[in-house]
Protein backbone atom coordinates (compact mmCIF):
# COMPACT_ATOMS: atom_id res chain seq x y z
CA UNK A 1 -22.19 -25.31 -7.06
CA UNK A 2 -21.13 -21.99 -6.14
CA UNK A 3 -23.90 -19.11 -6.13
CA UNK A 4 -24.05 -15.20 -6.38
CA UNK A 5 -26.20 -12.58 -6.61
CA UNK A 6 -25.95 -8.53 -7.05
CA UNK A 7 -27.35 -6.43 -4.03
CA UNK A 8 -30.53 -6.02 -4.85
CA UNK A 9 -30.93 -9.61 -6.05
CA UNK A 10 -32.40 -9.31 -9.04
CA UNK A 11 -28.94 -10.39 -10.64
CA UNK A 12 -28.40 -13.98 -9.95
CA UNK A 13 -26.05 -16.57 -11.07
CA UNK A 14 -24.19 -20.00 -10.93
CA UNK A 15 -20.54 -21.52 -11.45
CA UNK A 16 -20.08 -24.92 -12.13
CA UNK A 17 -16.88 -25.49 -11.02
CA UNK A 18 -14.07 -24.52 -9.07
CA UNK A 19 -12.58 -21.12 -8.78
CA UNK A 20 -9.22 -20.16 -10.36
CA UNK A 21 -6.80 -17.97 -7.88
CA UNK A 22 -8.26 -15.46 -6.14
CA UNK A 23 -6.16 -11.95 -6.20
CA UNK A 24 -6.71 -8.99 -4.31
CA UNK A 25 -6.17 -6.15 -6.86
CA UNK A 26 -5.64 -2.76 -5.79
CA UNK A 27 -5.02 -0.72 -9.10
CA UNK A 28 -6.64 2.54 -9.71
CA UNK A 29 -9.71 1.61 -11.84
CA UNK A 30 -10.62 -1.16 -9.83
CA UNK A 31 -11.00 0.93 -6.59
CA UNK A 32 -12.95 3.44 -8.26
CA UNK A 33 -15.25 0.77 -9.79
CA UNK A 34 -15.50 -0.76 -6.54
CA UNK A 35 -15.54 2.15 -4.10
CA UNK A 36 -13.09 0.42 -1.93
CA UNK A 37 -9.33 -0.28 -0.95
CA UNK A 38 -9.03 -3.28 -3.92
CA UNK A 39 -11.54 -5.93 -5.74
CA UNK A 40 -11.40 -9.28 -5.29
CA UNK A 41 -11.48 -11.32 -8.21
CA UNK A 42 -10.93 -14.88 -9.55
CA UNK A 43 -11.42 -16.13 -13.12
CA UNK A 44 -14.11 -18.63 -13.87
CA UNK A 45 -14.45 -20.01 -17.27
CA UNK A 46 -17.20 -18.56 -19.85
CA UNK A 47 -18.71 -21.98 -19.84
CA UNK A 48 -18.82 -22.26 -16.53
CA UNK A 49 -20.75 -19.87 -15.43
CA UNK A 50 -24.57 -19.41 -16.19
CA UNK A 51 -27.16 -16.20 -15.41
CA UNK A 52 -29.86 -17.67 -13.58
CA UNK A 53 -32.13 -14.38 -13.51
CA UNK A 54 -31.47 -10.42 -14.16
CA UNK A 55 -29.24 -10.64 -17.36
CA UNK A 56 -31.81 -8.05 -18.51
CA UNK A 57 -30.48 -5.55 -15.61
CA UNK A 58 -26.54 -5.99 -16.65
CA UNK A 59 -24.88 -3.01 -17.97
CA UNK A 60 -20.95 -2.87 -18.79
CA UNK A 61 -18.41 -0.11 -19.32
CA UNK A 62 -15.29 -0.53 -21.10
CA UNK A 63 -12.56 0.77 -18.58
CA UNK A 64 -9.95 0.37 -20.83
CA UNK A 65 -9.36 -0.70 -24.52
CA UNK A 66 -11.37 -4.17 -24.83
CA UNK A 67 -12.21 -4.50 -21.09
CA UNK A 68 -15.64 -4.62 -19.81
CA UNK A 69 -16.72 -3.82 -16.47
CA UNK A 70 -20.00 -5.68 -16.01
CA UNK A 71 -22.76 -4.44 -13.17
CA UNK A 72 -26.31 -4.81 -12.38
CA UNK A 73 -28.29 -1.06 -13.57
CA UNK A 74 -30.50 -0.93 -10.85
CA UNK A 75 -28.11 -1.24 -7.50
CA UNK A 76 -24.59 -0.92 -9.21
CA UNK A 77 -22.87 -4.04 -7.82
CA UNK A 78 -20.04 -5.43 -9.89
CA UNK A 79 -20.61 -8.97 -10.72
CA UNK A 80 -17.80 -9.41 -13.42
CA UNK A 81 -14.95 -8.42 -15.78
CA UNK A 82 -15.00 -9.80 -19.26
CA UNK A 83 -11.94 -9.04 -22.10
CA UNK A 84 -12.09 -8.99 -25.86
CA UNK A 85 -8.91 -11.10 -25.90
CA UNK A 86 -9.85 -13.81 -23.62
CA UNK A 87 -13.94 -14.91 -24.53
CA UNK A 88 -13.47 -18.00 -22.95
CA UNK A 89 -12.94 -16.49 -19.04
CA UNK A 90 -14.67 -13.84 -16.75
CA UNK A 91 -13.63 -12.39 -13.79
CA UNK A 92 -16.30 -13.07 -10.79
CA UNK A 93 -16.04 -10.43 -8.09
CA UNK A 94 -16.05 -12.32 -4.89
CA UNK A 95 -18.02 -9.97 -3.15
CA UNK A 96 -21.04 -10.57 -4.75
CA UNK A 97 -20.66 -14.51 -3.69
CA UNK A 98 -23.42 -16.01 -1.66
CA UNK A 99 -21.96 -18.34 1.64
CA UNK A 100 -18.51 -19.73 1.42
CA UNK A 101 -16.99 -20.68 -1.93
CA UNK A 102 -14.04 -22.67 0.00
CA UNK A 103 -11.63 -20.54 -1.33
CA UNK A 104 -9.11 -17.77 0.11
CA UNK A 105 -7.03 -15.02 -1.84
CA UNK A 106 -3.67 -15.94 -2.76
CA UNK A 107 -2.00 -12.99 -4.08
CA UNK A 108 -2.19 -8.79 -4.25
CA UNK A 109 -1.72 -7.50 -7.50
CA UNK A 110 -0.30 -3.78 -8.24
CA UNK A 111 0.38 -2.83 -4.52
CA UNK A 112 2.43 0.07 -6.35
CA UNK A 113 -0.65 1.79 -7.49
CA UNK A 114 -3.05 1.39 -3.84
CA UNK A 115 -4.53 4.40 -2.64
CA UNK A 116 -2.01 5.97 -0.09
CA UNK A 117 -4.01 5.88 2.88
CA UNK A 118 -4.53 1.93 2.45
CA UNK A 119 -2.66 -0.23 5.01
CA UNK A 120 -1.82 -3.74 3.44
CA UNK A 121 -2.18 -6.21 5.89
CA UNK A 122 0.41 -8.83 7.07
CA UNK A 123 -0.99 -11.65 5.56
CA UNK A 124 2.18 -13.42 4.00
CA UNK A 125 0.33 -13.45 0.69
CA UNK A 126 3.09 -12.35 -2.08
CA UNK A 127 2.56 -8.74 -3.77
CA UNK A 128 3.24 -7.72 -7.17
CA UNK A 129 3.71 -3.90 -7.47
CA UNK A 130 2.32 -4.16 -11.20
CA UNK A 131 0.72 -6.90 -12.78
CA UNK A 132 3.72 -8.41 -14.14
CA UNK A 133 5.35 -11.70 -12.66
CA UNK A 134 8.59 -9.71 -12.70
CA UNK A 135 6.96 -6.97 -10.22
CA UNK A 136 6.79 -9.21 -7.29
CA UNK A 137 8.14 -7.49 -3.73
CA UNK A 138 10.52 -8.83 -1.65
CA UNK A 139 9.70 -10.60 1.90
CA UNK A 140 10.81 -7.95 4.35
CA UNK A 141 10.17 -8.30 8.12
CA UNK A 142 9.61 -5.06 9.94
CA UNK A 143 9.96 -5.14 13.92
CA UNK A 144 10.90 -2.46 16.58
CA UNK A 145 14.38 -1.82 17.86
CA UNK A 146 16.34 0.29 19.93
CA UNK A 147 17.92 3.01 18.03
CA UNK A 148 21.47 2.04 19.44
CA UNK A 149 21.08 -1.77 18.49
CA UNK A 150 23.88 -2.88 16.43
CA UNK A 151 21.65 -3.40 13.05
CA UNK A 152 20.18 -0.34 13.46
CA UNK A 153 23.71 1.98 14.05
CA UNK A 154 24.98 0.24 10.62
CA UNK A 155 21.93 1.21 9.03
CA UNK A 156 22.25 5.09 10.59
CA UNK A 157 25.93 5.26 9.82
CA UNK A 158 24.86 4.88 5.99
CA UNK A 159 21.92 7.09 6.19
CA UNK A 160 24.58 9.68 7.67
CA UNK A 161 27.01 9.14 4.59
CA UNK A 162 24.55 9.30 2.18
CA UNK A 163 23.69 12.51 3.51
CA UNK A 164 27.28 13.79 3.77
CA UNK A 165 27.87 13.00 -0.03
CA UNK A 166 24.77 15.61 -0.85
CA UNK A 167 23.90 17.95 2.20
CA UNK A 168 26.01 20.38 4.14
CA UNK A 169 26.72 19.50 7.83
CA UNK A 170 24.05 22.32 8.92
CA UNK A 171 21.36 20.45 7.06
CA UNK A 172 21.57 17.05 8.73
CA UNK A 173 19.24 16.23 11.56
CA UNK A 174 19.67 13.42 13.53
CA UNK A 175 18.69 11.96 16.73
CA UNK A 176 17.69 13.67 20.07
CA UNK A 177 19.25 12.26 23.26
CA UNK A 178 15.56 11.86 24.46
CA UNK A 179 14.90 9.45 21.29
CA UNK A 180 16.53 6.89 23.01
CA UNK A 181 13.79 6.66 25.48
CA UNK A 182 10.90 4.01 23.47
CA UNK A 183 7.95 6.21 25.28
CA UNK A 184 9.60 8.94 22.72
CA UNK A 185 10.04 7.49 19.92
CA UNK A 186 9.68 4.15 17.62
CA UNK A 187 12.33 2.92 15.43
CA UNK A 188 11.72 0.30 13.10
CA UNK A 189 14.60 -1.92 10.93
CA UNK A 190 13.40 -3.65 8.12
CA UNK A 191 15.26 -7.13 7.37
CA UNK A 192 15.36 -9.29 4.25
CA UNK A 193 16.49 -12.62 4.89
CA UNK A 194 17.77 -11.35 8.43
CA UNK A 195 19.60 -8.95 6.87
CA UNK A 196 19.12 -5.08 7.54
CA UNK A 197 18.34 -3.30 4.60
CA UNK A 198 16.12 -0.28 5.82
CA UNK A 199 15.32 1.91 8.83
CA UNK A 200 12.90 4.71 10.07
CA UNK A 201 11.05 5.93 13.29
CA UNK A 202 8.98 8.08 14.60
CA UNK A 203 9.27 10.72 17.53
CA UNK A 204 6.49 12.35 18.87
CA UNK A 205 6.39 16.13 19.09
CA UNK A 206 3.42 16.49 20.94
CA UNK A 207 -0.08 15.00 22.36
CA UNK A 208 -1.23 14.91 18.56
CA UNK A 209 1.97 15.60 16.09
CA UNK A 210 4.49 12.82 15.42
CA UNK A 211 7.57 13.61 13.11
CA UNK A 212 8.83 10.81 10.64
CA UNK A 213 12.80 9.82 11.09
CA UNK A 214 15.62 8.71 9.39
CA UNK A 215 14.33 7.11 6.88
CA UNK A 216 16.50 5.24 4.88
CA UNK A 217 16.74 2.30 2.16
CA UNK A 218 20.40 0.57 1.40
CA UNK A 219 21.24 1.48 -2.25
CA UNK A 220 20.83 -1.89 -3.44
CA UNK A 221 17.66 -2.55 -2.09
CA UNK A 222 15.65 0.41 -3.55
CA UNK A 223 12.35 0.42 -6.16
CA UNK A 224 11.25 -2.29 -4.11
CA UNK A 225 8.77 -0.74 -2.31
CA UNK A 226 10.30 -0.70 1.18
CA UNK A 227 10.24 2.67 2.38
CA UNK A 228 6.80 3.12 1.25
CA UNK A 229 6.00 -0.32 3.86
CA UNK A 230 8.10 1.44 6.59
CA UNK A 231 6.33 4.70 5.87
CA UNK A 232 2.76 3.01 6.33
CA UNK A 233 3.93 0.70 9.69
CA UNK A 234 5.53 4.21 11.30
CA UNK A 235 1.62 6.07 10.29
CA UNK A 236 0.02 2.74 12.14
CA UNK A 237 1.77 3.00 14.93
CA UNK A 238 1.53 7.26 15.10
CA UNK A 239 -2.10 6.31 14.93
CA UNK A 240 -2.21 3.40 17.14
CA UNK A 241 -0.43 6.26 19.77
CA UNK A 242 -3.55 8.82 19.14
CA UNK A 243 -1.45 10.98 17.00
CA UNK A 244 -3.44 12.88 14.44
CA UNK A 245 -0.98 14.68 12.62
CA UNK A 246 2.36 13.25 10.91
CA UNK A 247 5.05 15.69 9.95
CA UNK A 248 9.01 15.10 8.18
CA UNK A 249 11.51 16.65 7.14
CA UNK A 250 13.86 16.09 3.96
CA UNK A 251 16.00 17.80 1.44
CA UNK A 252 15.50 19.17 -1.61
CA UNK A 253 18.76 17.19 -3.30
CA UNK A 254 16.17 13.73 -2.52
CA UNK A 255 13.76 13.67 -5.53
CA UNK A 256 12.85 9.86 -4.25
CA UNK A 257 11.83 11.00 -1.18
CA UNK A 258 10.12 13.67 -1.93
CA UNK A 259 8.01 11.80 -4.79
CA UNK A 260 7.37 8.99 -1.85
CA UNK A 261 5.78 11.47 0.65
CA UNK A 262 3.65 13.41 -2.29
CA UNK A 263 2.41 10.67 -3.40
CA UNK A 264 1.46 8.82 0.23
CA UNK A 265 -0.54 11.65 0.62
CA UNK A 266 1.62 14.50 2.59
CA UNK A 267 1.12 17.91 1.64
CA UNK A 268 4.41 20.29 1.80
CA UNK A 269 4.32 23.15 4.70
CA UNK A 270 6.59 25.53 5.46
CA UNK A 271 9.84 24.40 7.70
CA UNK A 272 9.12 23.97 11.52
CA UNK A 273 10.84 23.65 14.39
CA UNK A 274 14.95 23.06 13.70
CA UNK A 275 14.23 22.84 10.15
CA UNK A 276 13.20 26.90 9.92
CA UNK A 277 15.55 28.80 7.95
CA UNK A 278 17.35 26.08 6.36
CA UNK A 279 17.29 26.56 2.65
CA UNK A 280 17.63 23.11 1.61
CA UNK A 281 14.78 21.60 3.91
CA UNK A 282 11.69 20.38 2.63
CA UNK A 283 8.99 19.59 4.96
CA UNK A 284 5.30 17.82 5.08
CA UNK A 285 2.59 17.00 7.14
CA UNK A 286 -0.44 14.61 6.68
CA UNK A 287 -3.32 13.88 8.81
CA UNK A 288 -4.10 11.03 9.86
């Protein structure tokens, strides 16, 4: 028998029988209802699951057309989602669970809407971007290199071309000679079945600024979500390095780019450093 109860306890109840899979969700409407990173939900059948005190206390709001967001009135915990279409299952949040229910997530759901200073762990758990079977991201293995290494000079010499193709010589910043030195800066290569597919790095500027580099995606491995894992590993390990402040630099012929960094939360400032004065440079910053 598996029990729960609502903060202030006055919501209590009781499931009968197992739990169905537990996913991690990390859409939009269930971080605001929850006030955190993602809820964590399983499905329980209707019949199942029986109010043992408080069903007096339960309020719901309907968050979207037919769903029901169901929560105690007097200390606002979530205890369960409930849909027009489906009568016969809720959705128990787990945090509201009392002791161990013998049970462990299994999946994150719509990674491609999670608030952009959230850090998904490395827990080998698959991730769907939306809610749709079709949505799930690829395995990719991300792990630190040196910037000459062979994987990582294919993966530059592409990044270079692809530049080439859309940016005058003038507007193409690459490596420092002092990059080269790891105390400077951290390059990262992304694999997919030991294959390269994506690189990016970081260089520090100063005691608390650290610039965002090369960043790039092979063609055939973009909308998967890559760049925006690189882009949160390269802000762990600028923090992890006391950095407070993350800056880049791209062009205004990248509309990808620029729609990944808006919307992981950098703000656009005016060029800086080798970038002033270049009419096709866009550049950001975000603290950290």
């Amino acid at each position: 028998m598996i029990k729960g109860s609502c903060l202030c306890r006055s919501v209590r109840y009781e499931v009968s029988a197992a739990l169905g899979m537990v996913s991690m969700c990390h859409c939009e409407s269930c971080r605001k209802a929850s006030g955190t990173a993602f809820a964590t939900n399983a499905p329980v059948a209707t019949a199942d699951f029986r109010l043992v005190a408080g069903e007096e206390l339960l309020s719901s709001y309907e968050s979207s057309a037919g769903k029901h967001r169901v929560f105690c009135s007097r200390c606002g915990s979530p205890i369960m989602s409930r849909r027009d279409d489906d009568p016969q299952v809720v959705r128990l949040r787990l945090g509201t669970i009392d002791g161990d229910p013998d049970v462990r997530p299994a999946v994150h759901g719509w990674t491609g809407d999670k608030a952009a200073w959230e850090r998904l762990p490395h827990d080998g758990l698959p991730r769907f971007a939306t809610g749709a079977p079709e949505s799930r991201e690829p395995r990719v293995k991300i792990r630190v290199e040196a910037p000459g290494s062979a994987d990582a000079t294919v993966l530059l010499a592409a990044l270079d071309e692809f530049l080439a193709e859309h940016y005058p010589p003038d507007a193409i910043f690459g490596l420092h000679e002092d990059d080269h030195d790891p105390a400077h800066m951290v390059f990262l290569v992304a694999r997919m079945n030991d294959a390269p597919v994506a690189c990016g790095a970081i260089r520090s500027l100063d005691a608390a600024t650290a610039e965002v580099k090369r960043m790039y995606v092979m063609p055939q491995h973009r909308g998967a979500g890559i760049a925006r894992r690189l882009l949160g590993e390269l802000e762990t390990i600028a923090m992890s390095r006391r950095h407070t402040i993350l800056r880049l630099e791209t062009g205004n012929r990248s509309p990808a780019a620029l729609e990944l960094y808006r919307s992981s939360g950098f703000h656009e400032i005016a060029p800086y450093g080798e970038y002033a004065g270049n009419d096709v440079s866009v550049c950001f910053e975000k603290h950290l």
